[in-house]
PDB file of N, CA and C in Angstrom:
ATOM      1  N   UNK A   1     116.662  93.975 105.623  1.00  0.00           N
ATOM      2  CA  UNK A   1     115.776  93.049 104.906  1.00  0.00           C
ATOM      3  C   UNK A   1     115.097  92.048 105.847  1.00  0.00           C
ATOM      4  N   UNK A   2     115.711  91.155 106.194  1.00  0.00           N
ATOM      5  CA  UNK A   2     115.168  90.033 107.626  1.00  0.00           C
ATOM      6  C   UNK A   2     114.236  91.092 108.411  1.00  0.00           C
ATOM      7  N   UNK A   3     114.096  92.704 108.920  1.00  0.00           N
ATOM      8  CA  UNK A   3     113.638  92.788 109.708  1.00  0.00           C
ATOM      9  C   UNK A   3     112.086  92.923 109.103  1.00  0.00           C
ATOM     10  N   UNK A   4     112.016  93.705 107.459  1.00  0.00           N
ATOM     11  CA  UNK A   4     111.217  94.318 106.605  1.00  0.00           C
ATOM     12  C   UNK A   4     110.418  92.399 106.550  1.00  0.00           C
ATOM     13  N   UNK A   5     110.860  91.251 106.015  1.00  0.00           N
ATOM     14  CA  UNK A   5     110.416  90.339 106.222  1.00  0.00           C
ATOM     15  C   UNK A   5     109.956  89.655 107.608  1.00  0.00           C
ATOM     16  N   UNK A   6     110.385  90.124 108.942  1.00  0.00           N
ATOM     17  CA  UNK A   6     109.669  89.821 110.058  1.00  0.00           C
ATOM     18  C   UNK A   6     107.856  90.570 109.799  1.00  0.00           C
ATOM     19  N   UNK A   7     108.331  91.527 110.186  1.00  0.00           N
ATOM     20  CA  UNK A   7     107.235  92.343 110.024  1.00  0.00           C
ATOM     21  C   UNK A   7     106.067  91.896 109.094  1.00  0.00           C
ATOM     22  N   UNK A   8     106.425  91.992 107.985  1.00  0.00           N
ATOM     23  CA  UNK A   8     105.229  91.028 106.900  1.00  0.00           C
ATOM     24  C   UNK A   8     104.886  90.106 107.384  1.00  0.00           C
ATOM     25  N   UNK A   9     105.185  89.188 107.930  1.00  0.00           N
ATOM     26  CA  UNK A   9     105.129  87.731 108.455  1.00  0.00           C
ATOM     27  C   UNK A   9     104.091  87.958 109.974  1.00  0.00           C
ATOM     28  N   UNK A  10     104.533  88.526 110.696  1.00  0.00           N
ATOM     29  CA  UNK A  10     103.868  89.478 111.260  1.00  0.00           C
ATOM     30  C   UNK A  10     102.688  89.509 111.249  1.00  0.00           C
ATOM     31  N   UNK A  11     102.265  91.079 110.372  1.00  0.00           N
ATOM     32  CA  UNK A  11     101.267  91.293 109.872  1.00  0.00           C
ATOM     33  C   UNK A  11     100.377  90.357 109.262  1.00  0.00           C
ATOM     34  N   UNK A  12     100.730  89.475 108.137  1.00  0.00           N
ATOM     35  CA  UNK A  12      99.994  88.411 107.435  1.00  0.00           C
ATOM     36  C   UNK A  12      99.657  87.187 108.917  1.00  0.00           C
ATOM     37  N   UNK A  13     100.342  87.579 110.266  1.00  0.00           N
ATOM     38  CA  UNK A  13      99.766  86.313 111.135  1.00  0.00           C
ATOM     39  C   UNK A  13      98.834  87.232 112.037  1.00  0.00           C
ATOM     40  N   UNK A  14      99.027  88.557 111.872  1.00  0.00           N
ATOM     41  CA  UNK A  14      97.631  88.994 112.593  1.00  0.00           C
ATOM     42  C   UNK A  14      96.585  89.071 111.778  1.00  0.00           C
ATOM     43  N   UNK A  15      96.515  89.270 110.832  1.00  0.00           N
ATOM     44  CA  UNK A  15      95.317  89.134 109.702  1.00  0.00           C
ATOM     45  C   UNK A  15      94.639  87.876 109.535  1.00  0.00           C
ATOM     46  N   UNK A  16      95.696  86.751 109.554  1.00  0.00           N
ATOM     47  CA  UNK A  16      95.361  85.858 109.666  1.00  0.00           C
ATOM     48  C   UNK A  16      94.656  85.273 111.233  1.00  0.00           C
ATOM     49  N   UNK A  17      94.553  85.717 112.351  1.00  0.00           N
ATOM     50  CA  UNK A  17      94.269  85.474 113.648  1.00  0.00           C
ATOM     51  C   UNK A  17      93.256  86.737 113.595  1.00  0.00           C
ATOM     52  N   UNK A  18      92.646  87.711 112.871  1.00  0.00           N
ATOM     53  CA  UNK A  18      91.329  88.586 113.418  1.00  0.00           C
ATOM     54  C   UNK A  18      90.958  88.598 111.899  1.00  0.00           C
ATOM     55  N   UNK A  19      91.104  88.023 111.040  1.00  0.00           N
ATOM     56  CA  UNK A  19      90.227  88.211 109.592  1.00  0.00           C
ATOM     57  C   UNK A  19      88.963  88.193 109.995  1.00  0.00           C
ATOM     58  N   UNK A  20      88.459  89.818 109.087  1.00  0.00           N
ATOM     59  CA  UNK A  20      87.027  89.184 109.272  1.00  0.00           C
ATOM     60  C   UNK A  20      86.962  90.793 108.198  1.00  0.00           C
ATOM     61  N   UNK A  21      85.304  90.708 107.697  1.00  0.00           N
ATOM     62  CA  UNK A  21      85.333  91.533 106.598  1.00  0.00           C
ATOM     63  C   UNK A  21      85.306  92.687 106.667  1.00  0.00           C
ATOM     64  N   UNK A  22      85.164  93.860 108.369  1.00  0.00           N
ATOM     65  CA  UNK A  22      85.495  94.278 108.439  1.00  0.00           C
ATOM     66  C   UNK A  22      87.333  94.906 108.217  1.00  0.00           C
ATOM     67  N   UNK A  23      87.891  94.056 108.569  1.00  0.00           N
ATOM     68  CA  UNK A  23      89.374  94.166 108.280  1.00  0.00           C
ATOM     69  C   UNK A  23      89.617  93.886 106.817  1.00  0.00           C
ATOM     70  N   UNK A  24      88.969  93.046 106.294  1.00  0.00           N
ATOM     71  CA  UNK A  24      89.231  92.794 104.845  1.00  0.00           C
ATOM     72  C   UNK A  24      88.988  94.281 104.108  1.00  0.00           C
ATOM     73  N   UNK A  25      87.839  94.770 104.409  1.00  0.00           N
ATOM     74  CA  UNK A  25      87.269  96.269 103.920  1.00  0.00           C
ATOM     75  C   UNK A  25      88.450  97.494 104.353  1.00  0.00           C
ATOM     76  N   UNK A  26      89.109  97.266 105.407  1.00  0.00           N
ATOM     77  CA  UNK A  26      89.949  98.394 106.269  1.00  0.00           C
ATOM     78  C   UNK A  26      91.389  98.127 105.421  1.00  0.00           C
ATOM     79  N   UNK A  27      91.546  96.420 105.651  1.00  0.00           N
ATOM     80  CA  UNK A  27      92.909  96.744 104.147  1.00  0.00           C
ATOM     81  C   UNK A  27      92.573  97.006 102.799  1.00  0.00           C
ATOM     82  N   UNK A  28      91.585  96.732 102.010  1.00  0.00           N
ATOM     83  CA  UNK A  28      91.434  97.281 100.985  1.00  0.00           C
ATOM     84  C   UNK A  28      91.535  98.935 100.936  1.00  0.00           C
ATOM     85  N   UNK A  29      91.099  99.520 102.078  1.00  0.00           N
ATOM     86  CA  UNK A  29      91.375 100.858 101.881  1.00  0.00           C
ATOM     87  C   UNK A  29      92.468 101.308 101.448  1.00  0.00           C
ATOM     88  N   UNK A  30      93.092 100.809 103.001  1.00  0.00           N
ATOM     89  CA  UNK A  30      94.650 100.684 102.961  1.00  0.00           C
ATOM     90  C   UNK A  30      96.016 101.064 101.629  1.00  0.00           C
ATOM     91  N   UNK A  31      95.828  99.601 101.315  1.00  0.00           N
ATOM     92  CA  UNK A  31      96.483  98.886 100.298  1.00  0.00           C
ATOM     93  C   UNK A  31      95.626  99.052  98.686  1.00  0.00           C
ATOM     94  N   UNK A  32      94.363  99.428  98.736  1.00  0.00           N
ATOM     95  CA  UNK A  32      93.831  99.237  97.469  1.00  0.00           C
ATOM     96  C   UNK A  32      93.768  97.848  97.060  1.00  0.00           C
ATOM     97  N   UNK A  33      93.461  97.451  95.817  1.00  0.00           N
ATOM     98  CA  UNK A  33      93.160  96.397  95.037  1.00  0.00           C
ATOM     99  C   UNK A  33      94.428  95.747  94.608  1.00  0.00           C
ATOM    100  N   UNK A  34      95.357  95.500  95.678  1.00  0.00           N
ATOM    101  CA  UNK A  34      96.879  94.762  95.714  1.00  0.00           C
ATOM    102  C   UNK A  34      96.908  93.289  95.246  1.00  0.00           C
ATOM    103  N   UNK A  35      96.884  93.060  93.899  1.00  0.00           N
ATOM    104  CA  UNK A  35      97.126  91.358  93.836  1.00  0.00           C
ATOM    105  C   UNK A  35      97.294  90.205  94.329  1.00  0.00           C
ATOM    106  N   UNK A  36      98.639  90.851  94.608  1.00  0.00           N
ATOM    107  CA  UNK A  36      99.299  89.552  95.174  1.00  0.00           C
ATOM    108  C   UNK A  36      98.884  89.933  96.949  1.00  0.00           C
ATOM    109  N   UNK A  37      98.680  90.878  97.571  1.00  0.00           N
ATOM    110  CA  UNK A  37      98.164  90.880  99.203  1.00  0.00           C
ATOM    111  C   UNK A  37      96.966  90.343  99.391  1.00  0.00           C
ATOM    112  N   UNK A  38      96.221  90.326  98.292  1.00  0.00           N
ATOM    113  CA  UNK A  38      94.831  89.307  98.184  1.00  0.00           C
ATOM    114  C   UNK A  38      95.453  87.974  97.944  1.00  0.00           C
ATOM    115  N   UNK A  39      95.946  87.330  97.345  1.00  0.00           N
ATOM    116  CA  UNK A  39      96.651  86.079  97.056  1.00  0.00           C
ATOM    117  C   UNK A  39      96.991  85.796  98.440  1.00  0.00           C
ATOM    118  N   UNK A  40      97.659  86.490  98.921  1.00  0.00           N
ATOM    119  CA  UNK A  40      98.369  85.878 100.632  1.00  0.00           C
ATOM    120  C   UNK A  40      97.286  85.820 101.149  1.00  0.00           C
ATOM    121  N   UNK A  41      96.475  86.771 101.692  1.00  0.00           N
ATOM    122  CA  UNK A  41      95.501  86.393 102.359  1.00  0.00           C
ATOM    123  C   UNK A  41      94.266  85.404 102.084  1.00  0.00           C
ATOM    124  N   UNK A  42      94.318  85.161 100.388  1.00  0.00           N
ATOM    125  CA  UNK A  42      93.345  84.159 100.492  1.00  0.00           C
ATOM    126  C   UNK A  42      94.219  83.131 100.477  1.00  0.00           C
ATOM    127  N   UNK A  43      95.696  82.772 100.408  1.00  0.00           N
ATOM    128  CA  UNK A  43      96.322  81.436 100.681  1.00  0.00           C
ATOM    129  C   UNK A  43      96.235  81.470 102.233  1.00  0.00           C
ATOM    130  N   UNK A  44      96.457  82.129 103.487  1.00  0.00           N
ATOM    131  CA  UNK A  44      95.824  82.274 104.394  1.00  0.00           C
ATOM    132  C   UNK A  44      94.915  81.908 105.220  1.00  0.00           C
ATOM    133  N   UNK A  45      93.749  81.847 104.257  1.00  0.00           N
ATOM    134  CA  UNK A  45      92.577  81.944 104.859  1.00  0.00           C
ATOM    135  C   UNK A  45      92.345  80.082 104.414  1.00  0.00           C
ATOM    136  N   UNK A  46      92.396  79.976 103.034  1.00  0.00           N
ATOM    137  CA  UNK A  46      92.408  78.493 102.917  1.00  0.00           C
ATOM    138  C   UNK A  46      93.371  77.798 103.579  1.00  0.00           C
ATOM    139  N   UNK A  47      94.435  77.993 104.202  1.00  0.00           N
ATOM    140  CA  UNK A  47      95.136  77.172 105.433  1.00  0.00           C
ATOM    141  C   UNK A  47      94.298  76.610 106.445  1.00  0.00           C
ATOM    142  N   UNK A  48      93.769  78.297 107.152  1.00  0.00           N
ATOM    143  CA  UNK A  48      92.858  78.295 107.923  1.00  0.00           C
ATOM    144  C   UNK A  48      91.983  76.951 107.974  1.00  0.00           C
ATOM    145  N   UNK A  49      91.090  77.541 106.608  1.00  0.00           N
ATOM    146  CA  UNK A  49      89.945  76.531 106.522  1.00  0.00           C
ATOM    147  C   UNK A  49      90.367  75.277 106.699  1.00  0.00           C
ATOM    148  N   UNK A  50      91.405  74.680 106.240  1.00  0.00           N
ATOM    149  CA  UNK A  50      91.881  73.213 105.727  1.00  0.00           C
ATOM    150  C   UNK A  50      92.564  72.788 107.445  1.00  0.00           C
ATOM    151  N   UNK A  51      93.333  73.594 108.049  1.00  0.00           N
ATOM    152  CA  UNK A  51      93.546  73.289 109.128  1.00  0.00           C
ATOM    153  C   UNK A  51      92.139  72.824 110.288  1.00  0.00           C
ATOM    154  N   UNK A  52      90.884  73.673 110.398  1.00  0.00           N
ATOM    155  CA  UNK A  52      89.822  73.543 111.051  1.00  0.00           C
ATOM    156  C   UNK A  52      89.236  71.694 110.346  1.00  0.00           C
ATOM    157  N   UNK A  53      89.410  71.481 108.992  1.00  0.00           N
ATOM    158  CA  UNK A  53      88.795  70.867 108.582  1.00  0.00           C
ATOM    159  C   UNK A  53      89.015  69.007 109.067  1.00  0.00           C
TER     160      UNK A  53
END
């Protein structure tokens, strides 16, 4: 479990460090129209923003 949760954590910090809509388009392939993986990434992305701000 801890390792299955590294990994996510992971992933959601490289997405978060190369987002862009190419990749947004490449996980939708991916993953499809995933709820809650849109939720992370747009809590994510508004970090982002709010951190720059």
């Amino acid at each position: 479990m801890p390792s299955i949760n590294a990994s996510l954590i992971i992933s959601l910090l490289i997405l978060e460090t190369c987002f862009s809509s190419l990749n947004a388009h490449f996980m939708e392939k991916v993953f499809g129209r995933v709820g809650w993986l849109e939720f992370l990434l747009n809590q994510s992305q508004c970090r982002n923003i709010k951190r720059h701000i």
